[in-house]
C-alpha atoms as a PDB file:
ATOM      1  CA  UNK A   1       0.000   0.000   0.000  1.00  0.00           C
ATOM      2  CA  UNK A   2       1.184   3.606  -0.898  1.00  0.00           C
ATOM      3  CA  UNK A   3       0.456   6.361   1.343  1.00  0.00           C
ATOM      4  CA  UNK A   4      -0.836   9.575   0.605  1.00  0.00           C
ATOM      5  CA  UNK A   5       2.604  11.502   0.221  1.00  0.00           C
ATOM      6  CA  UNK A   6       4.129   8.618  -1.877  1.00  0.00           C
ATOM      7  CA  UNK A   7       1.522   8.995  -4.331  1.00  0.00           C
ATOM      8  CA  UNK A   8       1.582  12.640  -4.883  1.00  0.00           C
ATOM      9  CA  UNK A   9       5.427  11.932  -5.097  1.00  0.00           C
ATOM     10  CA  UNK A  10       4.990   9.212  -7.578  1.00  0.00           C
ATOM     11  CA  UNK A  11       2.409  11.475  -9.549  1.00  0.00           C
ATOM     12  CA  UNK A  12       5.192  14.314  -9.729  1.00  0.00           C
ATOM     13  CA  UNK A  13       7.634  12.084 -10.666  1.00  0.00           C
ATOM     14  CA  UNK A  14       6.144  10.813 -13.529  1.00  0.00           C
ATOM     15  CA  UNK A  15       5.016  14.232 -14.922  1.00  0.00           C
ATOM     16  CA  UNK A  16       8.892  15.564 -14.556  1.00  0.00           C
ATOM     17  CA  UNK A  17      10.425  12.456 -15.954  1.00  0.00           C
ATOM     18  CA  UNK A  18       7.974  12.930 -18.744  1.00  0.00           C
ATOM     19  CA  UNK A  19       8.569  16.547 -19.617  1.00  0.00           C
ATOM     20  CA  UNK A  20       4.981  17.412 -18.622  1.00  0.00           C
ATOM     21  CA  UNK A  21       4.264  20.943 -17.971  1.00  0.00           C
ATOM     22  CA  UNK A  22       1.906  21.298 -15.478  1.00  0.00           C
ATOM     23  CA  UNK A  23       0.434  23.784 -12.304  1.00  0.00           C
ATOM     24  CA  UNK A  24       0.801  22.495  -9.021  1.00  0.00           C
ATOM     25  CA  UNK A  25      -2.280  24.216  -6.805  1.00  0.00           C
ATOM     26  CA  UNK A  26      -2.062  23.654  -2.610  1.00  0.00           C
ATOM     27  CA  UNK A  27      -5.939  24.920  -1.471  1.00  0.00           C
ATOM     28  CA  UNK A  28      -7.836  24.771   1.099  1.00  0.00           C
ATOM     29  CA  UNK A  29      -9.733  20.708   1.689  1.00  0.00           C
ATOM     30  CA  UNK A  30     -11.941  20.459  -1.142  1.00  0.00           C
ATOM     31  CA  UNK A  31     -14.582  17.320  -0.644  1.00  0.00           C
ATOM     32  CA  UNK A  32     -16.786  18.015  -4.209  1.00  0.00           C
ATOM     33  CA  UNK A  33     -16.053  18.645  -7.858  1.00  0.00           C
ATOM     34  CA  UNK A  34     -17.880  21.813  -7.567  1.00  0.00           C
ATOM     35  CA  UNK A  35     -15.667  23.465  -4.707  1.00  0.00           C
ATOM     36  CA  UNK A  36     -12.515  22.159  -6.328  1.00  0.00           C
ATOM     37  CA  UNK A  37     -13.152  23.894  -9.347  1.00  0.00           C
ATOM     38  CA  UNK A  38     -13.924  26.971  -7.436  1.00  0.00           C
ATOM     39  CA  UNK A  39     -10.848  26.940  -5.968  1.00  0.00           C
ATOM     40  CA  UNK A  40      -8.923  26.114  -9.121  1.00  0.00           C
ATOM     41  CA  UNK A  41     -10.439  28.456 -11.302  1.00  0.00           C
ATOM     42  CA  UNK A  42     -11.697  26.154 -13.588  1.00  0.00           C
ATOM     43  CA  UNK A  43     -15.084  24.782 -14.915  1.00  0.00           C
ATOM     44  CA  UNK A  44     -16.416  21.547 -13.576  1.00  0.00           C
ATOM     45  CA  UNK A  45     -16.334  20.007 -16.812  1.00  0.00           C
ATOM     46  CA  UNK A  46     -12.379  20.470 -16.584  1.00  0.00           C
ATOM     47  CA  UNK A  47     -12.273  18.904 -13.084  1.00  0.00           C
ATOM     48  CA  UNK A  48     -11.886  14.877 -13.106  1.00  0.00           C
ATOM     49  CA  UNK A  49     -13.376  12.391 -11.391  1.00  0.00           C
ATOM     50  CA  UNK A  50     -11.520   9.322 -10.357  1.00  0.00           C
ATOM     51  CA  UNK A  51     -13.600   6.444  -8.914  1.00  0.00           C
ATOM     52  CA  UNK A  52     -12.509   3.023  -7.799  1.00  0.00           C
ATOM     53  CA  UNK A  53     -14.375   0.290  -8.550  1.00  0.00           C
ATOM     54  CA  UNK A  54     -14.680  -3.558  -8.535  1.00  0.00           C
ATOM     55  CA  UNK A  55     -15.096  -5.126 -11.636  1.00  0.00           C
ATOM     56  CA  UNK A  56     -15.512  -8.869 -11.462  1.00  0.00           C
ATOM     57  CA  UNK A  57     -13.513  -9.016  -8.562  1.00  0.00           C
ATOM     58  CA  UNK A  58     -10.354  -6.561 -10.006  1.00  0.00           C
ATOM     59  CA  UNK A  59     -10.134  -2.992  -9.314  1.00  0.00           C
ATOM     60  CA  UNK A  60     -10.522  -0.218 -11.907  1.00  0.00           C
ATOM     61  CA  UNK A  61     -10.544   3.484 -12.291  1.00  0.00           C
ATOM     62  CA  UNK A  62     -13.215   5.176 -14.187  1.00  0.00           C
ATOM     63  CA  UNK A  63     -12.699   8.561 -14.992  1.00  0.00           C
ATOM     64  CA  UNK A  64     -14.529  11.310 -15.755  1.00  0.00           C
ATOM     65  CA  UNK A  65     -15.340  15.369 -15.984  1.00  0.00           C
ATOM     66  CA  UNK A  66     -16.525  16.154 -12.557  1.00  0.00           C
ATOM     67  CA  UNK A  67     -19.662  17.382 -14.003  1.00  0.00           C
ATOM     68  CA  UNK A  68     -21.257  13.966 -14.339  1.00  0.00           C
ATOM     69  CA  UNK A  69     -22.367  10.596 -13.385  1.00  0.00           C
ATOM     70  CA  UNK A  70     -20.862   6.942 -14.586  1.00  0.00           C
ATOM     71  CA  UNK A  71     -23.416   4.794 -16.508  1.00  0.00           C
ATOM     72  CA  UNK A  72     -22.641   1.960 -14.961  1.00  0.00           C
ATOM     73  CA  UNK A  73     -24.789  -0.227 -17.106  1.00  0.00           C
ATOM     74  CA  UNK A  74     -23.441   0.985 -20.283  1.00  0.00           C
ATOM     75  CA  UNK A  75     -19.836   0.931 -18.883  1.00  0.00           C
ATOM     76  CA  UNK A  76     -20.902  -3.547 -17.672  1.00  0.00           C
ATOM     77  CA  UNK A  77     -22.319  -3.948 -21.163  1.00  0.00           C
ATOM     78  CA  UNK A  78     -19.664  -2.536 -23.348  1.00  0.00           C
ATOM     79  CA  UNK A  79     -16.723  -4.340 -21.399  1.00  0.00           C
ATOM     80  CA  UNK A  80     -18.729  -7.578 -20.467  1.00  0.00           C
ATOM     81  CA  UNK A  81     -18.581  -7.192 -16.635  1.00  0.00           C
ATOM     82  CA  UNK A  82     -20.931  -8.797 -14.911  1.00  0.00           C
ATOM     83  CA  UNK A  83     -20.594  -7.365 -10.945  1.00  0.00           C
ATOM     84  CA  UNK A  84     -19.252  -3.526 -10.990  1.00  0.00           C
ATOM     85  CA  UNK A  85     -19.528  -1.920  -7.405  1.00  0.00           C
ATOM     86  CA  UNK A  86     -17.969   0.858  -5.814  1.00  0.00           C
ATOM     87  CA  UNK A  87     -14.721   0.289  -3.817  1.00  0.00           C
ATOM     88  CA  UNK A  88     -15.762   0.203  -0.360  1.00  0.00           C
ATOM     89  CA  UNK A  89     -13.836   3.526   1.980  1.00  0.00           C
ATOM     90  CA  UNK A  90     -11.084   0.724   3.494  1.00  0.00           C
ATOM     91  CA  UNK A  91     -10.732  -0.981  -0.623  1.00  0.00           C
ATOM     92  CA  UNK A  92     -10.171   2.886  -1.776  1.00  0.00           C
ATOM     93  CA  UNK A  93      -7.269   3.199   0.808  1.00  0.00           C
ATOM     94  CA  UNK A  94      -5.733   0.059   0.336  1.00  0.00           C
ATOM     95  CA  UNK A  95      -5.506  -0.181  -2.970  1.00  0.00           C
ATOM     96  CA  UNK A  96      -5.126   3.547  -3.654  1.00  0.00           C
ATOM     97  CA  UNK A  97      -3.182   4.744  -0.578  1.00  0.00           C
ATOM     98  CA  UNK A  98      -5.804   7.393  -0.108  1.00  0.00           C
ATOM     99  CA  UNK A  99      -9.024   8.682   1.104  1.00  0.00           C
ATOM    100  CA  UNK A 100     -11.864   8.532  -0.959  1.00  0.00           C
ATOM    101  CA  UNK A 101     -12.506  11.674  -2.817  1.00  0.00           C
ATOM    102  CA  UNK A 102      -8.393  11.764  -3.383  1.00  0.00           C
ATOM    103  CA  UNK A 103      -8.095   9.084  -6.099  1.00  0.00           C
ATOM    104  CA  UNK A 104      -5.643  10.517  -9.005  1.00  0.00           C
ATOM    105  CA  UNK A 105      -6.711   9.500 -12.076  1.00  0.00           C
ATOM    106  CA  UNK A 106      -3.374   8.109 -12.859  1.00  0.00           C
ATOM    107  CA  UNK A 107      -4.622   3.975 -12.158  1.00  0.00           C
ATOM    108  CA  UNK A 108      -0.978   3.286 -13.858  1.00  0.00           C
ATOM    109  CA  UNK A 109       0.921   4.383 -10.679  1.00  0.00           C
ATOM    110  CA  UNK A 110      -1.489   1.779  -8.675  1.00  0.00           C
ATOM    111  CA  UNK A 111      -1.000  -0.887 -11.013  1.00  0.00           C
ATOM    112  CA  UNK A 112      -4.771  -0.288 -11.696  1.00  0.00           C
ATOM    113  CA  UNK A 113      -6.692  -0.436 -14.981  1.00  0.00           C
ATOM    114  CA  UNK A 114      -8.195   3.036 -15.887  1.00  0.00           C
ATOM    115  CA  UNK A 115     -10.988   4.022 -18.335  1.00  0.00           C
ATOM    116  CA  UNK A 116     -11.702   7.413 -19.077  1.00  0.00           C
ATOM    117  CA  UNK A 117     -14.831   8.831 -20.581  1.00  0.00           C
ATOM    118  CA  UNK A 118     -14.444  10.156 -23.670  1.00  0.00           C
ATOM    119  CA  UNK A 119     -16.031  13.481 -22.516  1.00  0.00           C
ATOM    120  CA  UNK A 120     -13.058  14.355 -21.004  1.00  0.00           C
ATOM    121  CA  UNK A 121     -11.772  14.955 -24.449  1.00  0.00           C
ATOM    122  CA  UNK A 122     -13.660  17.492 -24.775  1.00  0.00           C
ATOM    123  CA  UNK A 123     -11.607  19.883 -22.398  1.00  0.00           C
ATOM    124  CA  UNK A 124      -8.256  21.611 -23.622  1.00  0.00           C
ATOM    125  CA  UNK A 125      -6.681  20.965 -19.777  1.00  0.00           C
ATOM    126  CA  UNK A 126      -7.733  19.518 -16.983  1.00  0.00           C
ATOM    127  CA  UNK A 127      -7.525  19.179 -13.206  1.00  0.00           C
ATOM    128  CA  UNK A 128      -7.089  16.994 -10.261  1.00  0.00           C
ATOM    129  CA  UNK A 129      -6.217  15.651  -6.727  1.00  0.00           C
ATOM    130  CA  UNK A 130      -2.792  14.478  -6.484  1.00  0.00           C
ATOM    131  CA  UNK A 131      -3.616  12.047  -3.983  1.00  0.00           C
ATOM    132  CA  UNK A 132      -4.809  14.784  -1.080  1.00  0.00           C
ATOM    133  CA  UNK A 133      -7.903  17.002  -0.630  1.00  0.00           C
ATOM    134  CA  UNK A 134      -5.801  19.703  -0.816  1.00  0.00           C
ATOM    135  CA  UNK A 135      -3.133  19.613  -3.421  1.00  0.00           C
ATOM    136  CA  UNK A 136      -4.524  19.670  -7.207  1.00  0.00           C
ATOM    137  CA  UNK A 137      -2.728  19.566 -10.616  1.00  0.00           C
ATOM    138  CA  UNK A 138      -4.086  20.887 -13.935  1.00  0.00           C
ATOM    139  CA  UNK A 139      -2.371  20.443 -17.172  1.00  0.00           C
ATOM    140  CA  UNK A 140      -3.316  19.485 -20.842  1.00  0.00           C
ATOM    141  CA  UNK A 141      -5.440  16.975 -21.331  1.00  0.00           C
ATOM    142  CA  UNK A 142      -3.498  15.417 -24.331  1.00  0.00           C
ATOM    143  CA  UNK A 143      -0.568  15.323 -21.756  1.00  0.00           C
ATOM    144  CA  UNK A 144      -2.337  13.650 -19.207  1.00  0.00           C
ATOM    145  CA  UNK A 145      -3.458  10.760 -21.914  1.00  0.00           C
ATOM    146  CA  UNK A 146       0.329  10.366 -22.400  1.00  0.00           C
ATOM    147  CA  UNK A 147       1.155   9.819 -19.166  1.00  0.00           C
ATOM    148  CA  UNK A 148      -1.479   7.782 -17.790  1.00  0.00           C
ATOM    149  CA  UNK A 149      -2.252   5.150 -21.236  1.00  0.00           C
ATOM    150  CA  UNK A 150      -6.198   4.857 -20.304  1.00  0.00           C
ATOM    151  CA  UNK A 151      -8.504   3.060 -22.411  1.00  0.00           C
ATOM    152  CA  UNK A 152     -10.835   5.428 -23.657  1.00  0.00           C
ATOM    153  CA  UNK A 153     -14.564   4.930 -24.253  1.00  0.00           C
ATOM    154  CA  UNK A 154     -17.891   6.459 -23.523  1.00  0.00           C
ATOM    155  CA  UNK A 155     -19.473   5.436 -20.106  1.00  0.00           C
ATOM    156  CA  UNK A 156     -20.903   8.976 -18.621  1.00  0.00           C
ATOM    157  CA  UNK A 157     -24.490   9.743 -18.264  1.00  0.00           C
ATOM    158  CA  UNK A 158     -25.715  12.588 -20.831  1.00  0.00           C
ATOM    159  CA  UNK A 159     -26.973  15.349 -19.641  1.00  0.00           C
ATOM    160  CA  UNK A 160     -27.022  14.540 -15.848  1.00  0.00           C
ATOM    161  CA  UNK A 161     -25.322  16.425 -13.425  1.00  0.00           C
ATOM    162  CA  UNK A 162     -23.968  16.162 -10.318  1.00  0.00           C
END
């Protein structure tokens, strides 16, 4: 299990050894996509979501713009899952080394699978937790996709917000 700081270290290492430009943000605790991108300056369509879940038994990372929901039955249907549930508070921390609501969308430094909505597309830059309520990153979008290798595909709920 990684621990909070190890993450965000792991998450800044990978963005310098990659030649990623990027803003590093340190905020007040944020707890919902809405405050975050308050605090960031951004719209909540540039804020991501990172959620754990159990697929089958295995752990993935769905990601999203912070603006909306996961269709979870389009998202079992398109990649055959049959059980897809949440990642209980205790799963979230040991498999992510953090609380929930802190997830980085970067499943590769957890040795995690991660999907992200195509939606996020969409959005020139984006922004996150770095594993903590209170430190955020934002940087290009197209970056991000370099760094992190998702699979990309559409899984979001149209037109409903958060």
């Amino acid at each position: 299990m990684q621990t909070t700081s190890k993450v965000f270290e792991k998450i800044i290492d990978l963005l310098n050894k990659n030649h990623i430009t990027y803003k590093l943000y340190e905020h007040a605790p944020v707890f919902t996509s809405k405050d975050a991108a308050k605090i960031r300056d951004t719209k909540e369509t540039q804020g991501v979501k990172a959620l754990l879940f159990i697929a089958d038994g295995k752990p993935i990372l769905l990601v999203l713009p912070g603006s909306l929901k996961v269709d979870t039955k389009t998202f079992k249907n398109n990649k055959n899952i049959e059980d897809l549930r949440f990642a209980t508070k205790d799963e979230v921390f040991d498999l992510a080394g953090v609380e929930v609501g802190a997830v980085p969308p970067l499943g590769n430094i957890m040795g995690i699978s991660t999907f992200v909505d195509k939606k996020l597309l969409d959005e020139d830059k984006i922004a996150f937790n770095v594993g903590s309520h209170t430190k955020s990153i934002k940087m290009k979008t197209k970056d991000y996709l370099v760094v992190c290798n998702p699979e990309v595909s559409a899984f979001s709920l149209v037109g409903i917000q958060k």
